[in-house]
Protein backbone atom coordinates (compact mmCIF):
# COMPACT_ATOMS: atom_id res chain seq x y z
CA UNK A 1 12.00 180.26 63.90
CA UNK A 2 15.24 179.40 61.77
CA UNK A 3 13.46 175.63 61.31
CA UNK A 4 10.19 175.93 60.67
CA UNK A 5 9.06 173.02 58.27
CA UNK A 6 11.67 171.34 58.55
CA UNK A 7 12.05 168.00 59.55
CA UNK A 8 15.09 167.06 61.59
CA UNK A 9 16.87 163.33 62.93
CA UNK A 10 19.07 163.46 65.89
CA UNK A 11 20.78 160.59 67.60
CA UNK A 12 22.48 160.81 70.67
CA UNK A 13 19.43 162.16 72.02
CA UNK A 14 19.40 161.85 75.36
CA UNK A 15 23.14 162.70 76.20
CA UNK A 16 23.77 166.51 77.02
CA UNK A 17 24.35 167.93 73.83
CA UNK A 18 21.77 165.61 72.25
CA UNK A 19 19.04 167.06 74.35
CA UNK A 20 19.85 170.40 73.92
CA UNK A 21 20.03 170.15 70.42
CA UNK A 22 16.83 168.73 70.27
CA UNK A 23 15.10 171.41 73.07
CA UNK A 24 16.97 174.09 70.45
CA UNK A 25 15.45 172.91 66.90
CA UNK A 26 11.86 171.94 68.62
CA UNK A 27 12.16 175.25 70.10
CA UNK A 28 12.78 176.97 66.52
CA UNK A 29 10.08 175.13 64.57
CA UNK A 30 11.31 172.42 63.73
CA UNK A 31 9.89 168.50 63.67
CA UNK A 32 12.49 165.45 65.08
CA UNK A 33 12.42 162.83 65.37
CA UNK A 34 15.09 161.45 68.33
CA UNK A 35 17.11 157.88 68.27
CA UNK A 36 18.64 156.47 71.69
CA UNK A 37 18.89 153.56 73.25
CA UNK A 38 15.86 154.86 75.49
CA UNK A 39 14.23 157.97 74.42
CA UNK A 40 11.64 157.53 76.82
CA UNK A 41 10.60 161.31 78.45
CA UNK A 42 12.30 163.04 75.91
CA UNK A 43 10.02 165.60 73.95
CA UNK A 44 9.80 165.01 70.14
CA UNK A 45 7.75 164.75 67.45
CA UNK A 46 9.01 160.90 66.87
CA UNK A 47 10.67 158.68 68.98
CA UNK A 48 13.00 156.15 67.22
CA UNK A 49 14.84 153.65 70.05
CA UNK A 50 17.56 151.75 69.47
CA UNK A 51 21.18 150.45 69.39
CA UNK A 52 23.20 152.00 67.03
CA UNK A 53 25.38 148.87 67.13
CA UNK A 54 22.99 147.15 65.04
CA UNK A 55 23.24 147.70 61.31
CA UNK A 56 19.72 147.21 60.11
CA UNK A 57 18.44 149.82 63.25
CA UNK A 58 21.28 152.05 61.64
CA UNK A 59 20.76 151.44 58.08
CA UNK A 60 16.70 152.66 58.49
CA UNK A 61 16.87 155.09 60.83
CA UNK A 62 16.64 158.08 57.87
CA UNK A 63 13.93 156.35 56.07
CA UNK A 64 12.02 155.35 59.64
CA UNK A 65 12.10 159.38 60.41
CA UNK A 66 11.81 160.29 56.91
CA UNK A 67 7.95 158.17 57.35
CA UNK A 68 7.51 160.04 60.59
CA UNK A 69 8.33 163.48 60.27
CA UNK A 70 7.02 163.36 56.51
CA UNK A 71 10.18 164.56 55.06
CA UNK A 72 13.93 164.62 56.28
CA UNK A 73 16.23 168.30 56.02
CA UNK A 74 18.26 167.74 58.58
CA UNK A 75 20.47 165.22 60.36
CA UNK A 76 22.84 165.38 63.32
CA UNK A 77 24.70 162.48 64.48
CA UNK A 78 25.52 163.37 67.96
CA UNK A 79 25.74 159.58 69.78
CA UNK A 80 29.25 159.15 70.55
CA UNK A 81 31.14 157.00 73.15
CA UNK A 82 34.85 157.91 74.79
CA UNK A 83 37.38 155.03 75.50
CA UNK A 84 40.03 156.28 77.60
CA UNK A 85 43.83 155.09 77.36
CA UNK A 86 46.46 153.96 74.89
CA UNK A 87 46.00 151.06 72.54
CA UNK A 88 47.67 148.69 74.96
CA UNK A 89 45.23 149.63 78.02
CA UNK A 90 42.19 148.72 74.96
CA UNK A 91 40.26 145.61 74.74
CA UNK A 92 38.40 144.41 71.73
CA UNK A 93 35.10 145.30 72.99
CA UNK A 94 36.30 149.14 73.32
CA UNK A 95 37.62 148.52 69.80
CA UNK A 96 33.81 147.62 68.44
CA UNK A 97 32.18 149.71 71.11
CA UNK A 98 34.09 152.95 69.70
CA UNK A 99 34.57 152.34 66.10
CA UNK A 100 30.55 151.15 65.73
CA UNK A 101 29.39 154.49 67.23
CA UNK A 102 31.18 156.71 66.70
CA UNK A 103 32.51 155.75 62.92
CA UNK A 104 30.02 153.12 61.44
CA UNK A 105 26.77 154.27 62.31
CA UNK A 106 27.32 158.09 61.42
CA UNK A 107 28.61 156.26 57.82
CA UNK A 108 25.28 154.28 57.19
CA UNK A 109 23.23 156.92 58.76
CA UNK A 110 24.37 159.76 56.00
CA UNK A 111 24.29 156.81 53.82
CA UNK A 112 21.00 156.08 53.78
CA UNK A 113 20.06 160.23 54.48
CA UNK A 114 21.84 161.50 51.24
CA UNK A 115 19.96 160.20 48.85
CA UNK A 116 16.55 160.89 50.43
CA UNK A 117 17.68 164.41 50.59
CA UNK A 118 18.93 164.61 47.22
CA UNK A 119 15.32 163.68 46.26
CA UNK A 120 13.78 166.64 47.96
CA UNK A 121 16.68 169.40 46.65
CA UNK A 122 19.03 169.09 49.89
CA UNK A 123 19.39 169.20 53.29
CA UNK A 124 22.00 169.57 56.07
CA UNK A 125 24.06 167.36 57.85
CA UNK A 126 26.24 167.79 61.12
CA UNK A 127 28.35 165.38 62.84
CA UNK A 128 30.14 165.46 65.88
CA UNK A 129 33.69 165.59 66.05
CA UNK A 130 36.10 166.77 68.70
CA UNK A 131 39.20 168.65 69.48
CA UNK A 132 40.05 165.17 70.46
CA UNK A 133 41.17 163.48 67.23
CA UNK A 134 39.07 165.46 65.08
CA UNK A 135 41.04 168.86 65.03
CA UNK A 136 44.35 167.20 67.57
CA UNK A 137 46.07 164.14 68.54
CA UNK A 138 45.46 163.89 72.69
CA UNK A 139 47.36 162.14 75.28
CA UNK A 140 45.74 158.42 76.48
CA UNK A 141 42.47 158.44 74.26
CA UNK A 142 43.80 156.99 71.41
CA UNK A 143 41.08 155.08 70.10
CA UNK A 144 38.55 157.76 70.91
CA UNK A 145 40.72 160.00 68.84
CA UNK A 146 41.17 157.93 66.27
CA UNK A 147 37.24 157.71 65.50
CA UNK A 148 36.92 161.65 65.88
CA UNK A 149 39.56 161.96 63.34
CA UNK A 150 37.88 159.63 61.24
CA UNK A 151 34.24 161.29 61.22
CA UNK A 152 36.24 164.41 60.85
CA UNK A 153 37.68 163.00 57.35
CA UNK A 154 34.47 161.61 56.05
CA UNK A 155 33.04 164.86 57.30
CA UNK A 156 35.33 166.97 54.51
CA UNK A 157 35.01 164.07 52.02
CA UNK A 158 30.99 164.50 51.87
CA UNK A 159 30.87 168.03 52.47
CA UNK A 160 32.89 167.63 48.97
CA UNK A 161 31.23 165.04 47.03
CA UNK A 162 27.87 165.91 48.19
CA UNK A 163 27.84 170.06 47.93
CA UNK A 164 26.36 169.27 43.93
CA UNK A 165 23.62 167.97 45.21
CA UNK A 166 22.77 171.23 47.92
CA UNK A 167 23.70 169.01 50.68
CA UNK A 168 25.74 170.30 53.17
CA UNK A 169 27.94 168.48 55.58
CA UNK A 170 29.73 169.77 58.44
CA UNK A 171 31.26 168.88 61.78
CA UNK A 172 30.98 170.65 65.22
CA UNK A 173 34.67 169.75 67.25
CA UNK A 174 34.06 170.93 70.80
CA UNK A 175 36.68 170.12 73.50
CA UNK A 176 35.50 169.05 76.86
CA UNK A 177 31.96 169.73 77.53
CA UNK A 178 29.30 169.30 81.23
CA UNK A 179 27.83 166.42 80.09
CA UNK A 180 26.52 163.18 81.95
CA UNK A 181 29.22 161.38 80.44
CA UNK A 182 31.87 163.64 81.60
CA UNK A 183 30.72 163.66 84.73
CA UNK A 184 30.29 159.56 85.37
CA UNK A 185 33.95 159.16 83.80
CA UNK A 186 35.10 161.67 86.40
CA UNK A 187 33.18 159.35 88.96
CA UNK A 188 34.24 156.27 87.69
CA UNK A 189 38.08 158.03 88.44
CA UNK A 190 36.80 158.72 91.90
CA UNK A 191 36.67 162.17 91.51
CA UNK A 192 34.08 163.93 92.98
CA UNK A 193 32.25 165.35 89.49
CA UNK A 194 31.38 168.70 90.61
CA UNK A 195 35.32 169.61 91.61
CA UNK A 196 36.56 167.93 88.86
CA UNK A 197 34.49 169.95 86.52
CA UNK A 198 35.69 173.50 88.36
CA UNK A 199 39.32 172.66 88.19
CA UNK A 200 38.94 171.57 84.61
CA UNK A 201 37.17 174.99 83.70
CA UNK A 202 40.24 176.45 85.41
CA UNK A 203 42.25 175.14 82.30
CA UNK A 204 40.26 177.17 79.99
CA UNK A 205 40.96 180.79 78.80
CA UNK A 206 37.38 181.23 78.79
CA UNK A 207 37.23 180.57 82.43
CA UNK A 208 34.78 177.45 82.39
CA UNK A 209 33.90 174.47 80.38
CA UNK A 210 31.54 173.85 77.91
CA UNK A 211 27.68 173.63 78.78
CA UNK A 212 25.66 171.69 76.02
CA UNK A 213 23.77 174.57 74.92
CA UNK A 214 26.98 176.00 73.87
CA UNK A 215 27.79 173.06 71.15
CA UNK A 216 24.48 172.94 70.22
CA UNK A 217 24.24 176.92 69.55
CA UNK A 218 26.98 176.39 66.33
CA UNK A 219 25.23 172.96 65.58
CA UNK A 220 21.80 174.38 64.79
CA UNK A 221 24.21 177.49 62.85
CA UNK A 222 26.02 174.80 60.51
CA UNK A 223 21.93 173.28 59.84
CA UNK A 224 20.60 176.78 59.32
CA UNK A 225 20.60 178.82 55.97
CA UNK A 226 23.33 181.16 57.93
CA UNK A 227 25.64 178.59 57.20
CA UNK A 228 24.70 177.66 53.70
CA UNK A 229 28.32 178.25 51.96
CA UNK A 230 29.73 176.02 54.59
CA UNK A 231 30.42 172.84 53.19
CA UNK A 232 32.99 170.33 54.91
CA UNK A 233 33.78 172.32 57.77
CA UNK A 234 34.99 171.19 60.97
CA UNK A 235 34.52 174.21 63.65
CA UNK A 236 36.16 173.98 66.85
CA UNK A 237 34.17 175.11 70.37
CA UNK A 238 36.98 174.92 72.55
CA UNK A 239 36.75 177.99 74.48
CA UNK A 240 40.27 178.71 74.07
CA UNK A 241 41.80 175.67 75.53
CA UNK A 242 43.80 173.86 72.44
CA UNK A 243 44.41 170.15 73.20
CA UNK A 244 47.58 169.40 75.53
C-alpha cells in the first residue's frame, strides 16, 4: 500500500494507460480523483469531466481535486493525442488539437498543482512522454513528436526548478503501447487491429508490445518514495525496440 493517504489527479483517465494507472494507485491506497472527457463507469474517488482544450477546465482542475480528495500528492498527466504525418500532411486543427493536449494543458495543470503542493511540503508529478519525440525524432509524426519533446523539456526544467521545494517531476517515455488508440489508428489504416498489433510486437526484442499495466508499473515507481532522488527524469519503456 505504497499510496495510502495520498491523494492523487490523473487525466487521461479513461485511455489504456490512464485506467490502469488509476486501477494501480486505487488499488495501493490511494484517493483520485480522474479527468476525461467522460469519466462515466470509471471507479474513483472523484470524477472531474472535461475538455482539456478549455483553459479555465485546465487551469482548476488541481484546485477542483485538491477540494475533493482533501489534499493533492500526486499528479499524472496521461491525456495525450497522436497526429500522424509530416508537417505538410497537418492541418491547423491537428496543430491546436496536439499542441493543447498534449503541451498546454500538462503546463497549466503543474501550474496550478505546484504551488498547492509546495503548501503541503511536496508531492510528485509524472507526465507522459514518448520514445516518440520525447527520447527520438520518428519518421511521419512530426507534430506528435514535437509535443513529446516538448513535455519532455519542461519535464527536466521543473524537475530542476521545483526539486527545492520536495517536488518531484518526472516523465514516463514508453514506445508503442495496446491501447484503444493504437488500435482505432490501426483501424482507421484498415488494418485489422489484432494482426497489426502481433506483427508490431514482432519488431520488439522483447517479443511483444506494451500492455498498459506495463507503463503504468514505472509511473506509480516515479510517484512512490522508491523514486524520491529522481528528479527530471525521463525513463524510457520501450521493450528494447529504439525508434526507427
Amino acid at each position: 500500500m505504497r499510496f495510502e493517504g495520498r491523494a492523487a489527479l490523473v487525466t487521461g483517465a479513461a485511455g489504456g494507460i490512464g485506467a490502469a494507472i488509476v486501477r494501480q494507485l486505487r488499488a495501493e491506497g490511494a484517493r483520485v480523483a480522474v479527468a476525461d472527457r467522460d469519466v462515466t463507469g470509471i471507479d474513483a474517488e472523484a470524477h472531474l469531466p472535461g475538455d482539456l482544450l478549455d483553459p479555465a477546465y485546465a487551469d482548476g482542475l488541481a484546485l477542483a481535486a485538491r477540494g475533493a480528495l482533501g489534499g493533492l500528492d500526486i499528479v499524472v498527466n496521461n491525456a495525450g493525442v497522436i497526429t500522424r504525418g509530416p508537417v505538410t500532411d497537418t492541418t491547423d486543427a491537428d496543430w491546436s488539437l496536439s499542441l493543447g493536449v498534449n503541451v498546454e494543458a500538462p503546463f497549466r495543470i503543474c501550474r496550478a498543482a505546484i504551488p498547492l503542493m509546495a503548501e503541503n511540503g511536496g508531492g510528485a508529478i509524472v507526465n507522459v512522454s514518448s520514445c516518440w519525440g520525447g527520447k527520438a525524432p520518428g519518421p511521419n509524426h512530426a507534430i506528435y513528436c514535437m509535443t513529446k519533446a516538448a513535455i519532455a523539456s519542461l519535464t527536466q526544467c521543473m524537475g530542476m526548478d521545483h526539486a527545492h521545494q520536495g517536488i518531484r517531476v518526472n516523465a514516463v517515455c514508453p514506445n508503442e503501447v495496446n491501447t484503444p488508440m493504437l488500435r482505432t489508428g490501426f483501424a482507421r489504416r484498415g488494418f485489422d487491429p489484432d494482426t497489426a498489433v502481433a506483427e508490431l510486437g514482432r519488431t520488439v526484442p522483447i517479443g511483444r508490445i506494451a500492455e498498459p499495466e506495463d507503463i503504468a508499473d514505472v509511473a506509480l515507481f516515479l510517484a512512490s518514495d522508491a523514486a524520491r532522488y529522481m528528479c527530471g527524469a525521463l525513463v524510457e519503456i520501450n521493450g528494447g525496440k529504439p525508434v526507427s
